[in-house]
N, C-alpha and C. Protein backbone atom coordinates (compact mmCIF):
# COMPACT_ATOMS: atom_id res chain seq x y z
N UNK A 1 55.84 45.68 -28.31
CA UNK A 1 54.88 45.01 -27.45
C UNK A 1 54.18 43.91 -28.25
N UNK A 2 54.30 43.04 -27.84
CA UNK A 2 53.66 41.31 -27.77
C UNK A 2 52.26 41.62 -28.09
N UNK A 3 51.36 41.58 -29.01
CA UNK A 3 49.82 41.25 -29.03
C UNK A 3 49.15 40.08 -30.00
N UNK A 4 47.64 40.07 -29.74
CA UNK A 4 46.82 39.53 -30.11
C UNK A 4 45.74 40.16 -31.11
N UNK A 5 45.79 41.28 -31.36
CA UNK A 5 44.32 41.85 -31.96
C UNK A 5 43.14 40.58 -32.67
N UNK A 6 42.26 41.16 -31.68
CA UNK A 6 41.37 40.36 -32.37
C UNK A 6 40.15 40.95 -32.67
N UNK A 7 39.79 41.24 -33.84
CA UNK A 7 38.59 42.05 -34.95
C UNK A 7 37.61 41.31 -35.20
N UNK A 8 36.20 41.93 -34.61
CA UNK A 8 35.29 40.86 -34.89
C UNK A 8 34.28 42.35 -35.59
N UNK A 9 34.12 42.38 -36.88
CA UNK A 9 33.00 42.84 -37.43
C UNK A 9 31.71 42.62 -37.97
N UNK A 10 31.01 43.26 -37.53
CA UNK A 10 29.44 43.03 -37.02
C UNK A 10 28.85 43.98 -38.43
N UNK A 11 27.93 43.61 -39.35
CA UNK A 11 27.31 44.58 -40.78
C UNK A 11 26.31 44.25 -40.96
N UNK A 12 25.04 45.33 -40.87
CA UNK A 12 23.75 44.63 -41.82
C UNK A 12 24.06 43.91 -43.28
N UNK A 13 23.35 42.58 -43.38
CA UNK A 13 23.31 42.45 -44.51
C UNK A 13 23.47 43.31 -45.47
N UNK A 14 22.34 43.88 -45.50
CA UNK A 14 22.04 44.97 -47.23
C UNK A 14 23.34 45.67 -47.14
N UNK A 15 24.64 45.47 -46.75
CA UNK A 15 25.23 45.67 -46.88
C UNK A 15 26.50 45.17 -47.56
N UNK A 16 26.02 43.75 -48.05
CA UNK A 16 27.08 42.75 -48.46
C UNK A 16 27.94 43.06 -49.90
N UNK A 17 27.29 43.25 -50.66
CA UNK A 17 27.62 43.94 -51.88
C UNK A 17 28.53 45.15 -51.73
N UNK A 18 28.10 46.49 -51.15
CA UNK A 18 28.99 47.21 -50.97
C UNK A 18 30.21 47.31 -50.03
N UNK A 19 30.16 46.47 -49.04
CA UNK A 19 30.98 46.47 -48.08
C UNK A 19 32.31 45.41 -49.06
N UNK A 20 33.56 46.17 -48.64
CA UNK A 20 34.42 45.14 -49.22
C UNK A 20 35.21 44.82 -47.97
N UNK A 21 34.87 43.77 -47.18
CA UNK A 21 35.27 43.28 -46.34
C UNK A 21 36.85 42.48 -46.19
N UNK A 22 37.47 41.85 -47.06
CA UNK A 22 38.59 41.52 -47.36
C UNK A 22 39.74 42.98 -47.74
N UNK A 23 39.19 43.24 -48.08
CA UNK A 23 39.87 44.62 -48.75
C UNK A 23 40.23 45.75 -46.90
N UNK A 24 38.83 45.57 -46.38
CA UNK A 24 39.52 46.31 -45.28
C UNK A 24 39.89 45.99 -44.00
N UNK A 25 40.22 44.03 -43.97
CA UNK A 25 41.29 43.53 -43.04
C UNK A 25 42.33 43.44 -43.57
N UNK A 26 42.59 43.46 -44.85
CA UNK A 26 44.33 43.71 -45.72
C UNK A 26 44.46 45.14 -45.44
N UNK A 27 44.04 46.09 -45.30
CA UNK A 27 44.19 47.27 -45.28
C UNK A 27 44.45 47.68 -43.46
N UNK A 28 43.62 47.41 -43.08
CA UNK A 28 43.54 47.73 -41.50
C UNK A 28 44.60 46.91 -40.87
N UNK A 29 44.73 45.85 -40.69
CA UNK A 29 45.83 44.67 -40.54
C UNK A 29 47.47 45.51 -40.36
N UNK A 30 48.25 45.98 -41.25
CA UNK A 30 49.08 46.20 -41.54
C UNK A 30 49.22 47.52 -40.70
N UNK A 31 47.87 48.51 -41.08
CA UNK A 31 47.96 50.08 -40.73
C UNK A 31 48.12 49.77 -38.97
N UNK A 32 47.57 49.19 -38.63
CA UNK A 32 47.10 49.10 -36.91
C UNK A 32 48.44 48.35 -36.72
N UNK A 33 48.92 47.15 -37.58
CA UNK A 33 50.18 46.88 -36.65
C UNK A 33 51.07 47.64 -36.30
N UNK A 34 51.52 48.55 -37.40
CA UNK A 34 52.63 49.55 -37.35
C UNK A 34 52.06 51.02 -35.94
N UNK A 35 50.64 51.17 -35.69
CA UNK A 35 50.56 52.05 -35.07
C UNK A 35 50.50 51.46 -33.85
N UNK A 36 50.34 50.18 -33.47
CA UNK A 36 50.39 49.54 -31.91
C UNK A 36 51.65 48.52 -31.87
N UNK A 37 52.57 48.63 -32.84
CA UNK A 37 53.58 47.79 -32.22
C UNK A 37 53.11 46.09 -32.55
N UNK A 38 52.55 45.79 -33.28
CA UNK A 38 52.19 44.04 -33.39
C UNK A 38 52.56 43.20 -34.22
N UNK A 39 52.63 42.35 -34.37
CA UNK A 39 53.33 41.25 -35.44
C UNK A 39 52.19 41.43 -36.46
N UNK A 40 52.12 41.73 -37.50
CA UNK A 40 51.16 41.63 -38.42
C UNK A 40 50.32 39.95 -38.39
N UNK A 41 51.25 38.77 -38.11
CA UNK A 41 50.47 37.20 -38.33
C UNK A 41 49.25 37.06 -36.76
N UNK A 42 49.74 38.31 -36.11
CA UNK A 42 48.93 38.07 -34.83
C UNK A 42 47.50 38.45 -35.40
N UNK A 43 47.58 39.48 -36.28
CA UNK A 43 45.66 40.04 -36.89
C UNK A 43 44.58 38.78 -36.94
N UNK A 44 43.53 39.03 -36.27
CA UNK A 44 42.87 38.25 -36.88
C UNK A 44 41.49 39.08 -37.05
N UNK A 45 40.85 38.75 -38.43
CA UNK A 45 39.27 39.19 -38.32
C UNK A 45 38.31 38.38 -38.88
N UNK A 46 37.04 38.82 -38.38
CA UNK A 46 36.05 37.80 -38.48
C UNK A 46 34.82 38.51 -38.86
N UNK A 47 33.70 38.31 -39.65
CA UNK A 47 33.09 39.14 -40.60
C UNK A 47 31.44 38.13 -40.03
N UNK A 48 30.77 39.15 -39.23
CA UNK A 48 29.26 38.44 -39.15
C UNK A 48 28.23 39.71 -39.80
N UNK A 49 27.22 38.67 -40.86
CA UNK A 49 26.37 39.49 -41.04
C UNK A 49 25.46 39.48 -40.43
N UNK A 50 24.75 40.50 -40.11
CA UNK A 50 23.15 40.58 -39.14
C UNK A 50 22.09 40.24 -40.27
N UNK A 51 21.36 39.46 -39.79
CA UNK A 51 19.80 39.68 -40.93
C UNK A 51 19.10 40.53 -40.40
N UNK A 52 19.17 40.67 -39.00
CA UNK A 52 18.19 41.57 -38.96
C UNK A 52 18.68 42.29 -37.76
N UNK A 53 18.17 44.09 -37.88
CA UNK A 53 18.90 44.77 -36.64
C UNK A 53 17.83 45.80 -36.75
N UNK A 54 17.49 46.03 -35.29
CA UNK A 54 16.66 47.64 -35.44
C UNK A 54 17.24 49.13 -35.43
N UNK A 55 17.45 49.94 -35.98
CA UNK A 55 18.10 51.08 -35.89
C UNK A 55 17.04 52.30 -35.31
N UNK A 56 17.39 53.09 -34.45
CA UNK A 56 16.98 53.86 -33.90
C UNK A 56 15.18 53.51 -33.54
N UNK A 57 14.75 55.03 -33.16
CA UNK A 57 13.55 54.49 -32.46
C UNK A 57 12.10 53.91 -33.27
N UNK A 58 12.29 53.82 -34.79
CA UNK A 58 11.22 53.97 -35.59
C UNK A 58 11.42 52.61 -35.66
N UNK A 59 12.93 52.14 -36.01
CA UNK A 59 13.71 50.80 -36.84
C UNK A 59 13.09 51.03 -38.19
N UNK A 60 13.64 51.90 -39.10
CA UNK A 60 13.39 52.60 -40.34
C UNK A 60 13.85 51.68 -41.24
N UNK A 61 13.18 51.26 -42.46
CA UNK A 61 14.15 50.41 -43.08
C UNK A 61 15.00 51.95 -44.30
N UNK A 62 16.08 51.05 -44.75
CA UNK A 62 16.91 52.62 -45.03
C UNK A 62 17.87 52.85 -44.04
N UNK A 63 17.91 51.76 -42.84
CA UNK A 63 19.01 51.85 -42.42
C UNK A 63 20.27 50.94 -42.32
N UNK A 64 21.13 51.27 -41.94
CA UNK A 64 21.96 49.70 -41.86
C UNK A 64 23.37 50.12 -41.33
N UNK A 65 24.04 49.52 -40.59
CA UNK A 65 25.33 49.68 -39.63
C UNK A 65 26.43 48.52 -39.59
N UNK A 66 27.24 48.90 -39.33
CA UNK A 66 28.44 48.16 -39.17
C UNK A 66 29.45 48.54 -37.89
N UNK A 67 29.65 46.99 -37.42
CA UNK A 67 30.64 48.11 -36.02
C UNK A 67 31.52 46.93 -35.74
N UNK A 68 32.63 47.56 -35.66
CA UNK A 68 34.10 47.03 -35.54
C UNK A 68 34.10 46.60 -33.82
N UNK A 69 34.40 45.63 -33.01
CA UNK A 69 35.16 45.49 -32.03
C UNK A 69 36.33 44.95 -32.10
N UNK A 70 37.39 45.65 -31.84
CA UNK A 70 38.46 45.69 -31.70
C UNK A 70 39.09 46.04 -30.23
N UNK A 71 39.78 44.16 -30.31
CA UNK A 71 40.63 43.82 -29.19
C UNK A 71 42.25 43.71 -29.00
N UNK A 72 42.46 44.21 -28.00
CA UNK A 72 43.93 44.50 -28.02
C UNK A 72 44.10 43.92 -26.16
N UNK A 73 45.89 43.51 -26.34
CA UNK A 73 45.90 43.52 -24.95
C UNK A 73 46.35 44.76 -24.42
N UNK A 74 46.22 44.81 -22.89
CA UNK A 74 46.25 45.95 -22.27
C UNK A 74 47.84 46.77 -22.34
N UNK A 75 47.45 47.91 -22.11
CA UNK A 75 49.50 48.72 -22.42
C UNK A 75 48.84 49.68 -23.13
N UNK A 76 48.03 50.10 -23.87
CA UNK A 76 48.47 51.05 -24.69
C UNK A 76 47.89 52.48 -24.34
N UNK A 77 48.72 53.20 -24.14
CA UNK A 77 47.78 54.53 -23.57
C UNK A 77 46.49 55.20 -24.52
N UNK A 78 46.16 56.20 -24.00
CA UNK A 78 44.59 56.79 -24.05
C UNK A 78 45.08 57.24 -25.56
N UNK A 79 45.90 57.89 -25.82
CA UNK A 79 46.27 58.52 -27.12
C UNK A 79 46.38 57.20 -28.47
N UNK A 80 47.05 56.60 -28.08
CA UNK A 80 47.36 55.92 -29.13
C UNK A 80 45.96 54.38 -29.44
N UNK A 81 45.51 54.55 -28.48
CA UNK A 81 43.85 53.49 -28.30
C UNK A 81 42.99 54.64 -29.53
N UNK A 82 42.94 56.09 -29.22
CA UNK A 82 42.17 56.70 -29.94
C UNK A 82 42.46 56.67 -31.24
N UNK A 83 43.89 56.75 -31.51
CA UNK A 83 44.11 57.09 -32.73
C UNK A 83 44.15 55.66 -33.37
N UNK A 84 44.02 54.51 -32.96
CA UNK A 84 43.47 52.71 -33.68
C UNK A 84 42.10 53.36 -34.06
N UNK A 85 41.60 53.89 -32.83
CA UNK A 85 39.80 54.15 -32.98
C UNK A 85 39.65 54.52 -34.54
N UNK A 86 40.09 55.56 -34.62
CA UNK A 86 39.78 56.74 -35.46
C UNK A 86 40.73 55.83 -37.03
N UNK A 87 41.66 55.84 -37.04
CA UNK A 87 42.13 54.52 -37.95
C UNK A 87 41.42 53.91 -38.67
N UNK A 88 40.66 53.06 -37.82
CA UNK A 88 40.12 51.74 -37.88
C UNK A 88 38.54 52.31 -38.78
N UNK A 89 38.14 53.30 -38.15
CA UNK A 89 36.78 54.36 -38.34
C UNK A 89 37.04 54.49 -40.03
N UNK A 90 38.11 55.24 -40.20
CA UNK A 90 37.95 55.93 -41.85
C UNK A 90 38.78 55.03 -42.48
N UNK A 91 39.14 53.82 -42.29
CA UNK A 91 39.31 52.58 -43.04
C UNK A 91 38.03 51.95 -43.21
N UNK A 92 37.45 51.57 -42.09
CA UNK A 92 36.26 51.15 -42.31
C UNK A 92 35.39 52.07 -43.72
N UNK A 93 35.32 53.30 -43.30
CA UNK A 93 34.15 54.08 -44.42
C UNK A 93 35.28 53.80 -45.73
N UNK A 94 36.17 53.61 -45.75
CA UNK A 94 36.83 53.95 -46.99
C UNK A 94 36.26 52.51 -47.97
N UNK A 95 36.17 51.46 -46.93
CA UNK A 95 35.95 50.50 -47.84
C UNK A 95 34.23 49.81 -47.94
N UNK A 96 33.47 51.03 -47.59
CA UNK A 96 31.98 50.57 -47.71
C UNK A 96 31.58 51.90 -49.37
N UNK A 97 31.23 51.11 -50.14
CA UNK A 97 30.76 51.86 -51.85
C UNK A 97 29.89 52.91 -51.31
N UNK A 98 30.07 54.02 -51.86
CA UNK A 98 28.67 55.02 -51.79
C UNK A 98 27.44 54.66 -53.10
N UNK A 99 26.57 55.78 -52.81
CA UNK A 99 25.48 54.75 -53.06
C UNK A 99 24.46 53.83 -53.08
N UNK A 100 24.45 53.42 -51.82
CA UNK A 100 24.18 52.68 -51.03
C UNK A 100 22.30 52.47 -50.97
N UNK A 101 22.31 54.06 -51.09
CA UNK A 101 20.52 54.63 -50.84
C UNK A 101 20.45 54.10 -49.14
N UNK A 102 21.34 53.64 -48.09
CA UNK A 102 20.96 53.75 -47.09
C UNK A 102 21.90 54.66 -46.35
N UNK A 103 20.95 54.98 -44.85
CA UNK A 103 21.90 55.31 -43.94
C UNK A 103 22.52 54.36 -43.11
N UNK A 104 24.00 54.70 -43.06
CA UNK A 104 24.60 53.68 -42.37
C UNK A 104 25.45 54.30 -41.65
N UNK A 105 25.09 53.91 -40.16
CA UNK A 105 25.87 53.83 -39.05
C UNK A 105 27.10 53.40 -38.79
N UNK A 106 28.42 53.36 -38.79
CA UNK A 106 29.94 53.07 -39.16
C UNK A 106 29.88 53.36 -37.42
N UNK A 107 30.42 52.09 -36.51
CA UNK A 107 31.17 52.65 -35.23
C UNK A 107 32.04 51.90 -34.72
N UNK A 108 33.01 52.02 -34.33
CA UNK A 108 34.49 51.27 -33.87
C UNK A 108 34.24 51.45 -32.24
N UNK A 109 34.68 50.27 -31.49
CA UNK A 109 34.92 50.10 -29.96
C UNK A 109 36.30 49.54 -30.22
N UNK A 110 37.14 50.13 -29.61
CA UNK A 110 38.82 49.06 -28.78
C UNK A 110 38.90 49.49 -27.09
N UNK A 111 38.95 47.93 -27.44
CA UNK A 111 38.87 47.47 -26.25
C UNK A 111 39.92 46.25 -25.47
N UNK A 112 40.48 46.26 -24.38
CA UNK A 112 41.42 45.57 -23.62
C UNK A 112 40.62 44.05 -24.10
N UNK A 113 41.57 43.22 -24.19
CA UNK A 113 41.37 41.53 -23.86
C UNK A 113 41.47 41.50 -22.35
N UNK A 114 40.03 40.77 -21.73
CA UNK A 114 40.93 40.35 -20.44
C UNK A 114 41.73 39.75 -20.14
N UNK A 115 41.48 38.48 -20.90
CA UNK A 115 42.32 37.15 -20.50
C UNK A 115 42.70 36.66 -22.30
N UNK A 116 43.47 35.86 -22.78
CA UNK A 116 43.86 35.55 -23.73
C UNK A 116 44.53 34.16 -23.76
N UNK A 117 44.59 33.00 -24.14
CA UNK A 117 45.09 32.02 -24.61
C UNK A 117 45.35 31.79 -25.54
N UNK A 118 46.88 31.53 -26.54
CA UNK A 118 46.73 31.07 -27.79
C UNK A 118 47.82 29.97 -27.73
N UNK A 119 47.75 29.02 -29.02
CA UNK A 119 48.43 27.94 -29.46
C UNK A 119 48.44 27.61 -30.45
N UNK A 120 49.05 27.66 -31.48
CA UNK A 120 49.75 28.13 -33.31
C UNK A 120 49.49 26.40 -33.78
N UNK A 121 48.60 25.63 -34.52
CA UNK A 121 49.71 24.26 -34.47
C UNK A 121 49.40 24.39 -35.80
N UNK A 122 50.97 23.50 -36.03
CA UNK A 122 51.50 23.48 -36.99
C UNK A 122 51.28 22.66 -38.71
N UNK A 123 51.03 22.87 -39.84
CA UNK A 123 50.67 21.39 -40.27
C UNK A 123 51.40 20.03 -40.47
């Protein structure tokens, strides 16, 4: 099956240092193509840091989160959507340092593309 994945990850700052962000779109990239069927050159990800985010009801500092949305086009059943989820989840923790002294929130969404357009050009 023909796709697009498209990875847009979302991290508190105070997280920049430990998070190795390159390390876990080379890593995730490859693992997710082989488990959904995709051309590996289709991956794409994109890395925003938050300056500022409130966490729970206090907004404690000591906290800090990161969350994957992950887009796919539609086809893939309930089983194999979960198991990207869950994938994508302990790749993610694998590549954030412990240590940290914070708590951090790690959460993955995949989710259907509605609509999609692309066009490759060339140099």
């Amino acid at each position: 099956m023909n796709d697009m994945p498209q990875i847009t990850v979302e991290y508190s700052q105070s997280l920049a240092e430990a998070f190795d962000r390159r390390g876990f779109a080379l890593t995730l990239h490859p693992a997710a193509a082989d488990l959904i069927g995709s051309a590996l050159p289709d991956f794409k990800t994109r890395f925003h840091p938050i300056g500022e985010a409130v966490i729970g009801g206090a907004g404690a500092t000591g906290e800090a989160m990161v969350h994957v949305d992950l887009a796919i086009l539609p086809g893939r059943d309930a089983d194999t959507r979960t198991r990207l989820g869950e994938l994508t989840l302990a790749l993610l923790c694998d590549h954030i340092k412990p240590g940290t002294g914070l708590n951090i929130q790690a959460t993955v969404e995949v989710r259907d593309i509605a609509g999609y357009h692309k066009r490759v050009l060339s140099p």
